[in-house]
N, C-alpha and C. Protein backbone atom coordinates (compact mmCIF):
# COMPACT_ATOMS: atom_id res chain seq x y z
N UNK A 1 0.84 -1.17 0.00
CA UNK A 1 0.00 0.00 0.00
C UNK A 1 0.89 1.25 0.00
N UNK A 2 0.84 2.36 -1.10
CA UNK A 2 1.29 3.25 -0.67
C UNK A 2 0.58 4.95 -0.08
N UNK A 3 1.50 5.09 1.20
CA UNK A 3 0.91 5.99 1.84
C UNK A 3 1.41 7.18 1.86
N UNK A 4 0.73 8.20 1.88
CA UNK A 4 1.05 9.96 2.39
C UNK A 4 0.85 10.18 3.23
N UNK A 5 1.86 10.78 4.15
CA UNK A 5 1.50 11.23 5.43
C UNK A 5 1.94 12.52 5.32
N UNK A 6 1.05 13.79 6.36
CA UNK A 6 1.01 14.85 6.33
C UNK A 6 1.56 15.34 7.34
N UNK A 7 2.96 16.12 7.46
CA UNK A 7 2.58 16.89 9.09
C UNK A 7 2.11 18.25 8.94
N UNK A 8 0.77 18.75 9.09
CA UNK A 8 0.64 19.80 8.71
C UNK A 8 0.36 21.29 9.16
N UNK A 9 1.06 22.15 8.71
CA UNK A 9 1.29 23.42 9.11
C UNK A 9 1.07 24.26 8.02
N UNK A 10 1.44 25.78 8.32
CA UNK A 10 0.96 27.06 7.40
C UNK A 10 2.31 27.52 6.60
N UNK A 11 3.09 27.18 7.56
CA UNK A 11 4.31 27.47 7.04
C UNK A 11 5.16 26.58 6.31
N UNK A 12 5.33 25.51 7.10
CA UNK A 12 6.41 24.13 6.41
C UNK A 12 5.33 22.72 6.63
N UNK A 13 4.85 22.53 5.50
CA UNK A 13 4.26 21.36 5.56
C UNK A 13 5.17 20.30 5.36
N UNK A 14 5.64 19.12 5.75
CA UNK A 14 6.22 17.90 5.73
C UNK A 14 5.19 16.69 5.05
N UNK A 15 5.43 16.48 4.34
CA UNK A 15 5.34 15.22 3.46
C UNK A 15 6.18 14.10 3.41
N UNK A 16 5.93 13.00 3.31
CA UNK A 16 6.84 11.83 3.04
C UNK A 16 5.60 10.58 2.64
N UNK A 17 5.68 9.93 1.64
CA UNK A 17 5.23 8.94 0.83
C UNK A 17 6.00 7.81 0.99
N UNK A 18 5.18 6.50 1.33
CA UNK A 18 5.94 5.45 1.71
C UNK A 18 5.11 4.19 0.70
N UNK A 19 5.76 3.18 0.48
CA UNK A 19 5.34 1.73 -0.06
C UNK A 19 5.25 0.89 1.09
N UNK A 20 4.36 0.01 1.77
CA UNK A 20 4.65 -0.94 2.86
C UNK A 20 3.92 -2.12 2.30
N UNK A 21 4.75 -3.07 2.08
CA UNK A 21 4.57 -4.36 1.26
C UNK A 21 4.89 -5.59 2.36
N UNK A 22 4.43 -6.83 2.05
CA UNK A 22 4.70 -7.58 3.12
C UNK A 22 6.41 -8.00 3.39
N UNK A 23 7.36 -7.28 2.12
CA UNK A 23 8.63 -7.33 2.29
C UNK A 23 9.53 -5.88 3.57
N UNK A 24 8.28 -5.09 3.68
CA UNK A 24 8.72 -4.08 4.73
C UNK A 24 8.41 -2.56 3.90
N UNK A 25 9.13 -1.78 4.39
CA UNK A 25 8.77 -0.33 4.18
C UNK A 25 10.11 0.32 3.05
N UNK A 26 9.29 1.08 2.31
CA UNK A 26 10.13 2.16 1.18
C UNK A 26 10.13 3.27 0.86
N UNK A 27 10.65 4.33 1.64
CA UNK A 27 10.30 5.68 0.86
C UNK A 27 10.59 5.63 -0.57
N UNK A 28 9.26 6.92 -1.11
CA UNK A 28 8.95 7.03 -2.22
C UNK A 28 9.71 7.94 -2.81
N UNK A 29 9.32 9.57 -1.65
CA UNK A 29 9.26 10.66 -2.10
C UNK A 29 9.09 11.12 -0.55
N UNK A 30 9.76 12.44 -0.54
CA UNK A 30 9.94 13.26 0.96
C UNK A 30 9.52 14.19 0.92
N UNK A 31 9.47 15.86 1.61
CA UNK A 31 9.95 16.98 1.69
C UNK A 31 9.08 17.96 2.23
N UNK A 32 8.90 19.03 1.63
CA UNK A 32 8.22 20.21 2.46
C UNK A 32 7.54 20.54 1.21
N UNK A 33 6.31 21.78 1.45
CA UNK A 33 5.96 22.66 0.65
C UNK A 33 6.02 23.94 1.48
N UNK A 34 6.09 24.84 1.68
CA UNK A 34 7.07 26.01 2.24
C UNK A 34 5.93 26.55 1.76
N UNK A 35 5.67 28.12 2.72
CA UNK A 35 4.90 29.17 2.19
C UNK A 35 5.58 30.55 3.40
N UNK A 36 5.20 31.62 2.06
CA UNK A 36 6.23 32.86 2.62
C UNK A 36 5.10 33.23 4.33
N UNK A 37 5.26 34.05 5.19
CA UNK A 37 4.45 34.92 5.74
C UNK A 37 4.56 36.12 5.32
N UNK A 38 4.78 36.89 4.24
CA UNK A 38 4.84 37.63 3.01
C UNK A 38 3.13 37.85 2.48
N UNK A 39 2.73 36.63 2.11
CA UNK A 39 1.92 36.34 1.24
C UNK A 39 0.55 36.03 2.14
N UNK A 40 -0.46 37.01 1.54
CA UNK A 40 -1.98 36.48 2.15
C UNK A 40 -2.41 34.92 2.59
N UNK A 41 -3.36 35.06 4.21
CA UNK A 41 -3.58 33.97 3.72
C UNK A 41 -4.24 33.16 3.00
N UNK A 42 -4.82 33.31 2.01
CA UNK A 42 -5.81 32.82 0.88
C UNK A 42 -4.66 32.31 -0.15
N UNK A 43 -3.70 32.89 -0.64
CA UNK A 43 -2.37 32.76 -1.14
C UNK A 43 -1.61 31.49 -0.90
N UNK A 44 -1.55 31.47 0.95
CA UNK A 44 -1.15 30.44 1.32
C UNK A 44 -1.53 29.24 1.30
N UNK A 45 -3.14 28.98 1.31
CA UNK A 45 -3.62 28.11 1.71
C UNK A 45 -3.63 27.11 -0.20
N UNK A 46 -3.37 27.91 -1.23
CA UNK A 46 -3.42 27.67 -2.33
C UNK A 46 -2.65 27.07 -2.55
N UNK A 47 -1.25 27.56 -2.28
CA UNK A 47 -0.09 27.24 -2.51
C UNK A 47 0.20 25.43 -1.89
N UNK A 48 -0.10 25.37 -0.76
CA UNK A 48 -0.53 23.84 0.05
C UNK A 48 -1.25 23.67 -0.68
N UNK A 49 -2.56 23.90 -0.91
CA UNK A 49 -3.63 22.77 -1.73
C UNK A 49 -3.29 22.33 -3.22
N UNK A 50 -2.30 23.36 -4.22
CA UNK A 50 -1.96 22.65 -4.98
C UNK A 50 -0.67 21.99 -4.93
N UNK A 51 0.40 22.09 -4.15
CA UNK A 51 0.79 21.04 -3.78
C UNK A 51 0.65 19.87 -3.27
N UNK A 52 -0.48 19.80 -2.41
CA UNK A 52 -0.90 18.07 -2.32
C UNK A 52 -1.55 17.53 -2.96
N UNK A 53 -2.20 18.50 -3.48
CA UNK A 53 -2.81 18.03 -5.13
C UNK A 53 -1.70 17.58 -6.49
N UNK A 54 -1.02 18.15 -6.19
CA UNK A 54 0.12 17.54 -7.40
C UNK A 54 0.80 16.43 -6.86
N UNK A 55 1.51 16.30 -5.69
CA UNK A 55 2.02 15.21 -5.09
C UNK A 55 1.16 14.21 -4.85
N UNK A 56 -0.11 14.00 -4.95
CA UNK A 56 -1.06 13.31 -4.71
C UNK A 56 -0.80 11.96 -6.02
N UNK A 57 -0.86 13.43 -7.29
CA UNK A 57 -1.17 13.72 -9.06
C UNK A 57 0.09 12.23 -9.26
N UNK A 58 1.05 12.88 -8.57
CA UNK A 58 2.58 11.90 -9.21
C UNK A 58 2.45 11.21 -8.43
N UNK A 59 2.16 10.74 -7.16
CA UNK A 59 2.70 9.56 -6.16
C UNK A 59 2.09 8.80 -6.39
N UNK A 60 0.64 8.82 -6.33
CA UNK A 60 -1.40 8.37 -6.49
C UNK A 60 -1.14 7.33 -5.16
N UNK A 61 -0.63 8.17 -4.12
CA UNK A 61 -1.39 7.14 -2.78
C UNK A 61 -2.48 6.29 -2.45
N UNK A 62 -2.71 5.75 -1.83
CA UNK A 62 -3.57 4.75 -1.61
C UNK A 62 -4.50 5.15 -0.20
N UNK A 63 -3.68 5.80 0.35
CA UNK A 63 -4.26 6.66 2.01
C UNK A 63 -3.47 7.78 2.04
N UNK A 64 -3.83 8.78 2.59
CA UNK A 64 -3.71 9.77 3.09
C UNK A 64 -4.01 10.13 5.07
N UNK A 65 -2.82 10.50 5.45
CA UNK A 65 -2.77 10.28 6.75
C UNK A 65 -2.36 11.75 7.36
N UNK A 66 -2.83 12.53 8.14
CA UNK A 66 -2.80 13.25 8.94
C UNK A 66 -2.61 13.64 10.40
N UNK A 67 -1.66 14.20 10.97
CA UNK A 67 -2.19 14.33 12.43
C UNK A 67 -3.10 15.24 13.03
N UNK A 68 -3.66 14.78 14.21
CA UNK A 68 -4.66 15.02 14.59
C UNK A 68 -4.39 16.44 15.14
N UNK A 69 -5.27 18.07 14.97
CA UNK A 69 -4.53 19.03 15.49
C UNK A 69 -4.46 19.05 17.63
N UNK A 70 -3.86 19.34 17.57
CA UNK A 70 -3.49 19.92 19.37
C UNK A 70 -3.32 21.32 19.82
N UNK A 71 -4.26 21.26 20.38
CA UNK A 71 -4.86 22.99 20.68
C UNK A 71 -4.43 23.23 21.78
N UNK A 72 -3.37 24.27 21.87
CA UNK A 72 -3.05 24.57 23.97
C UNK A 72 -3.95 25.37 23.83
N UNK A 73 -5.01 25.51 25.28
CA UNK A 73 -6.29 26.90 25.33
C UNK A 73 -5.25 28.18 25.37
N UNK A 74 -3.84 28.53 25.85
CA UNK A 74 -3.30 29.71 25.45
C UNK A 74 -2.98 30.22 24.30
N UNK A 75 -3.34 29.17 23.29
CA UNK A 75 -2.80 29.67 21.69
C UNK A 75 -3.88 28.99 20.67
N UNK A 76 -5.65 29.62 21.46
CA UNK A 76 -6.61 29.49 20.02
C UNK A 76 -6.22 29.58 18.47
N UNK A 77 -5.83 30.82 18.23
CA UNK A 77 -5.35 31.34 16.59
C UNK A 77 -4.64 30.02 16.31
N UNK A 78 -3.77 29.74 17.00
CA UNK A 78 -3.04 28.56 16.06
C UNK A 78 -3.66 26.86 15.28
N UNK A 79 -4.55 26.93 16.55
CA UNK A 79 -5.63 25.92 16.05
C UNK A 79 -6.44 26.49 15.02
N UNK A 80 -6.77 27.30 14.60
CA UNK A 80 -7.75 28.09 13.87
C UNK A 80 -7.01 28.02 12.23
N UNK A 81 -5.59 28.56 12.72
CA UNK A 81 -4.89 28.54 11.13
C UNK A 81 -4.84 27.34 10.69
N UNK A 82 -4.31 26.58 11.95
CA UNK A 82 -3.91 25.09 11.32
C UNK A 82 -4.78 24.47 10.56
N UNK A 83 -6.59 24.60 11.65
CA UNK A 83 -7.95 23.96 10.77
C UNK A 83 -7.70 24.75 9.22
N UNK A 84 -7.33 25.66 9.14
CA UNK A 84 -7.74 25.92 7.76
C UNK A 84 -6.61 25.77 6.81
N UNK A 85 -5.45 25.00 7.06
CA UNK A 85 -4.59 24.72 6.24
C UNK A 85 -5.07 23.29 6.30
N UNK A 86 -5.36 22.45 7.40
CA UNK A 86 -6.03 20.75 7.25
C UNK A 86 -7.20 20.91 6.16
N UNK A 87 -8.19 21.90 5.91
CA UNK A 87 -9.24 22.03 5.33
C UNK A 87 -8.56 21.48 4.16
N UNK A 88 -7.94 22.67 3.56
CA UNK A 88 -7.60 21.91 2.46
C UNK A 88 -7.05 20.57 1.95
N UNK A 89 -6.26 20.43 2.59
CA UNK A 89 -6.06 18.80 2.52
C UNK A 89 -6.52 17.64 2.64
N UNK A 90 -7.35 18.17 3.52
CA UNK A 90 -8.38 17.02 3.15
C UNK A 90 -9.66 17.45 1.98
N UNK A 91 -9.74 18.66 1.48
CA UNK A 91 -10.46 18.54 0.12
C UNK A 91 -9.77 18.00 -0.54
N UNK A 92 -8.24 18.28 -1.34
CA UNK A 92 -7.42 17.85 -1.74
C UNK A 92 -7.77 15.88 -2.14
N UNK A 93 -7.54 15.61 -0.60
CA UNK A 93 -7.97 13.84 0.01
C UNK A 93 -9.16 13.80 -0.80
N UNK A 94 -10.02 14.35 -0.55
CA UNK A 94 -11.60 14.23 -0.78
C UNK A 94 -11.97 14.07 -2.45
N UNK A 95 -11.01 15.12 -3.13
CA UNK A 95 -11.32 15.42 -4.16
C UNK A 95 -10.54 14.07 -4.83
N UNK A 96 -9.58 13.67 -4.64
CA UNK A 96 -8.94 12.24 -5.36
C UNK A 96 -9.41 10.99 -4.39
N UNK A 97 -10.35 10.81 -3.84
CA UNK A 97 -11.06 9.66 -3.62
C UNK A 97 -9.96 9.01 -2.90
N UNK A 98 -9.38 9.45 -2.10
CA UNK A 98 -8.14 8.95 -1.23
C UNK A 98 -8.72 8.70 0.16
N UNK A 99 -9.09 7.76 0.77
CA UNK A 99 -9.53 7.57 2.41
C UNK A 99 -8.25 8.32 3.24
N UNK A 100 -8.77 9.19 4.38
CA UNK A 100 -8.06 9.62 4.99
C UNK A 100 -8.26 9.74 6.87
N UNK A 101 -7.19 9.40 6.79
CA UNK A 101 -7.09 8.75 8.63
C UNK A 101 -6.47 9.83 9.11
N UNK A 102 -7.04 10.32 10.47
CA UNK A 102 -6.18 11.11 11.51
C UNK A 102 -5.64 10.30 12.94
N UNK A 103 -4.61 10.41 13.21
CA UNK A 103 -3.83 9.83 14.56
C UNK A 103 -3.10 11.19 15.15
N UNK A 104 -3.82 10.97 16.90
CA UNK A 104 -3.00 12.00 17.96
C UNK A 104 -1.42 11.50 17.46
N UNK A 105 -0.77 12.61 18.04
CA UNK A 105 1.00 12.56 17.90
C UNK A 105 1.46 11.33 18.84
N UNK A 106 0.56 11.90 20.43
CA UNK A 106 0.95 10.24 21.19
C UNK A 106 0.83 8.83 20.61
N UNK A 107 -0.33 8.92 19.89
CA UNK A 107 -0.66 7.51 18.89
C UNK A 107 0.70 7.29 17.86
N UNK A 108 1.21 8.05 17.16
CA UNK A 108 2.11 7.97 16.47
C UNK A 108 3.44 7.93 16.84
N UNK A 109 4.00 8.19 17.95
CA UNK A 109 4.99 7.96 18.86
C UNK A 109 4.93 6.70 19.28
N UNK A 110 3.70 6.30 19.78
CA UNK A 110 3.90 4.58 20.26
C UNK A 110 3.97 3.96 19.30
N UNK A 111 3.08 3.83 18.33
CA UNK A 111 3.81 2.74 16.99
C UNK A 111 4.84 3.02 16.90
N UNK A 112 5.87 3.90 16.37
CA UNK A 112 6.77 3.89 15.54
C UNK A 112 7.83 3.58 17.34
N UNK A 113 8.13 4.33 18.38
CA UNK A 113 8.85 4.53 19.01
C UNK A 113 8.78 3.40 20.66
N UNK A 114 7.32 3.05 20.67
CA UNK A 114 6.78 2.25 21.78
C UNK A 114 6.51 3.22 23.19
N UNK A 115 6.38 4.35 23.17
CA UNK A 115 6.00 5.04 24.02
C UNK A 115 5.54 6.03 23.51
N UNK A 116 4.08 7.08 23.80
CA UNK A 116 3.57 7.99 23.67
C UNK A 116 3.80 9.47 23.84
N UNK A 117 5.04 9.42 24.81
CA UNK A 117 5.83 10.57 25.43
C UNK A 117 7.27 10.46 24.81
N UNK A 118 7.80 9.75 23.71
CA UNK A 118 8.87 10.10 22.93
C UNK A 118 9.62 11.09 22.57
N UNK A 119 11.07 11.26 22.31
CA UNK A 119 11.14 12.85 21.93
C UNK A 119 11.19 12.84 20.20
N UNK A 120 11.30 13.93 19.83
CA UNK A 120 10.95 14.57 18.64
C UNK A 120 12.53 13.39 17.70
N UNK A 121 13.49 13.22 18.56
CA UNK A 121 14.89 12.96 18.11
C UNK A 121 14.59 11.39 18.22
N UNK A 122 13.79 11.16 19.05
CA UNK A 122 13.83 9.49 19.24
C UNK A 122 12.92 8.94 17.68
N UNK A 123 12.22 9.50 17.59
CA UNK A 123 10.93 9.23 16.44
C UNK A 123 12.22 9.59 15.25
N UNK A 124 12.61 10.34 15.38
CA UNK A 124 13.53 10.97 13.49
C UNK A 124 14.22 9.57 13.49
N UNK A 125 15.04 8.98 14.42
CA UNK A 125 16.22 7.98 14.83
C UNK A 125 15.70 6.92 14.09
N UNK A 126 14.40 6.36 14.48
CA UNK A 126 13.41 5.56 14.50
C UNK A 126 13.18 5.36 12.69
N UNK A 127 12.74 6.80 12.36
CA UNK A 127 11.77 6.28 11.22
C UNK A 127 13.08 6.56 9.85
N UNK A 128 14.22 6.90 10.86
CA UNK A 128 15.66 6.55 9.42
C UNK A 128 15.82 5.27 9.46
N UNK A 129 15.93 4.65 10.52
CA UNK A 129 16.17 3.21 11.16
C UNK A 129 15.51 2.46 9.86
N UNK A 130 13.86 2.75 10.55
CA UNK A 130 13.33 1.71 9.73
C UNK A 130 13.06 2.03 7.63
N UNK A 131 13.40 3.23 7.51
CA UNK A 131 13.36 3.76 6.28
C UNK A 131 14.79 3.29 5.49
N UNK A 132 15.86 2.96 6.20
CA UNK A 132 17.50 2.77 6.03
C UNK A 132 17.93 4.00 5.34
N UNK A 133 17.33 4.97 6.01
CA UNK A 133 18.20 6.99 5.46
C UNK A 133 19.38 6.71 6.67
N UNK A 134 20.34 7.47 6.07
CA UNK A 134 21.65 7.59 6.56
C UNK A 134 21.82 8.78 7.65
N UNK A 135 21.26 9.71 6.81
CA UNK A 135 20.91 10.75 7.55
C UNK A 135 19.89 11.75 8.49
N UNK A 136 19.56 12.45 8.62
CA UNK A 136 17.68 13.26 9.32
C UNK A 136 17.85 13.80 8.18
N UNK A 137 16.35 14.27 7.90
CA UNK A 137 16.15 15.00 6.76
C UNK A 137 16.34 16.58 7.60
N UNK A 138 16.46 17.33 7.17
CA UNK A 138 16.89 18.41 7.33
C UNK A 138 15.97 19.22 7.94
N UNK A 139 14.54 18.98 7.90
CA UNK A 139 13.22 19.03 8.59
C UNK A 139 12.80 18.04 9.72
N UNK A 140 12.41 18.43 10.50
CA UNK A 140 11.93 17.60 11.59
C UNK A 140 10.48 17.53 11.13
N UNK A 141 9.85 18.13 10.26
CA UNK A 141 8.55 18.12 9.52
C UNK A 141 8.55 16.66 8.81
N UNK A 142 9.31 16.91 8.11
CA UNK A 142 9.50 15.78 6.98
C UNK A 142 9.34 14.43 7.47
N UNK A 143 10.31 14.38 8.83
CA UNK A 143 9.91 12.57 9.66
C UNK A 143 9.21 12.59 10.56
N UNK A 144 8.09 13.27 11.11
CA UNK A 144 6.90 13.42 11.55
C UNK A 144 6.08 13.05 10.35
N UNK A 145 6.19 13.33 9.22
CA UNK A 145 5.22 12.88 8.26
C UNK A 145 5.65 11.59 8.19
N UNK A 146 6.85 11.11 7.94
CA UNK A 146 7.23 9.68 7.82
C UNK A 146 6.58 8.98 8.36
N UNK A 147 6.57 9.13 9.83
CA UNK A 147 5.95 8.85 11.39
C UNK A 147 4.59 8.79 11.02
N UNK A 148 4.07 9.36 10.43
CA UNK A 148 2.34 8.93 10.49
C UNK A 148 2.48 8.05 9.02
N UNK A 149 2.83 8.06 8.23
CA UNK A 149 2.57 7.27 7.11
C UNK A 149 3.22 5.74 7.88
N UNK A 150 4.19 5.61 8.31
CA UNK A 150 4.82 4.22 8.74
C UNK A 150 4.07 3.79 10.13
N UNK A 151 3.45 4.91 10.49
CA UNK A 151 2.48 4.52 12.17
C UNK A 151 1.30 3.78 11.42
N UNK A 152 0.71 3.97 10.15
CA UNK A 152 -0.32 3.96 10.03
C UNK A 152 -0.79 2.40 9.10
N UNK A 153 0.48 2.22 8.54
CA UNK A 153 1.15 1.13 7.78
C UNK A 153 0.83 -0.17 9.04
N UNK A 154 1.24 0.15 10.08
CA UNK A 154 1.28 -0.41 11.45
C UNK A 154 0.15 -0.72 11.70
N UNK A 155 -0.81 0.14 12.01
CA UNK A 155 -2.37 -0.05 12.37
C UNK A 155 -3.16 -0.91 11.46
N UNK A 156 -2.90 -0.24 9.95
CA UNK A 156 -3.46 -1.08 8.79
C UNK A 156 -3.13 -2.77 8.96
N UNK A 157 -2.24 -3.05 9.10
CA UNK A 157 -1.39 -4.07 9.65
C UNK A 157 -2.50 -5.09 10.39
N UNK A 158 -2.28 -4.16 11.58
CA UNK A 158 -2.64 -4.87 12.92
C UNK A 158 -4.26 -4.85 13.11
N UNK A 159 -4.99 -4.50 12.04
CA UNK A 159 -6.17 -4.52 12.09
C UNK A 159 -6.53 -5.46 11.11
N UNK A 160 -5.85 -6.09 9.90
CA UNK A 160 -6.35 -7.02 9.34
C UNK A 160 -6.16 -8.57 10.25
């Protein structure tokens, strides 16, 4: 099955596309789609939607995976932007007939890492490990997305 996982934000969205076959796991395709704070947000939100719309276009996933947003009550606005950068992506999802799953970050820390309270460095370690990258990607975005596409590979898994 191949999967997209999203980590998603306004600014640096993280992407990473995986194959998980009963021979194990393959990245496809990695990276970010970047947007200025320069630029309106209507501008922005475009700029993301046709990028996961094109990466969608070339990869043609099979699922689409998201994390779930996390709202501190001291920082409403941020939940607010975030819903409306997820909006799109999941029209995006919606619009290519792609099923799409959301998992809390704790959920995605225990698959990949075996504990829910993981650090950000233990999960990157983890999903090079099992990806065989040599290196971190240069984004901590980028293997947070890994992290839900290979968490989710897991669940799919463990539910058949």
């Amino acid at each position: 099955m191949r999967i997209l996982g999203i980590d998603p934000a306004l600014a640096i969205t993280g992407y990473g596309v995986i194959d998980s076959t009963g021979a194990g796991l393959s990245l496809v395709e990695a990276g970010i789609i970047s947007t200025s704070v320069k630029q309106d947000l209507a501008a922005r939100l475009q700029r993301i939607y046709k990028g996961i719309r094109k990466l969608i276009s070339d990869t043609r996933p099979q699922a689409m995976v998201l994390e779930k947003i996390y709202a501190h009550y001291r920082h409403p606005t941020t939940a607010y932007v975030l819903g409306q950068a997820r909006g799109v992506m999941c029209l995006a999802a919606a619009e290519a007939d792609i099923p799409l799953a959301e998992y809390a970050a704790t959920r995605i820390k225990k698959a990949i890492v075996g504990q829910g309270l993981a650090s950000k460095y233990q999960v990157q370690r983890m999903v090079c490990g099992l990806l065989g990258l040599d290196t971190l990607p240069k984004y901590s975005d980028v293997t947070d997305a890994l992290a839900l596409a290979i968490a989710h590979s897991y669940i799919i898994k463990a539910k058949l």
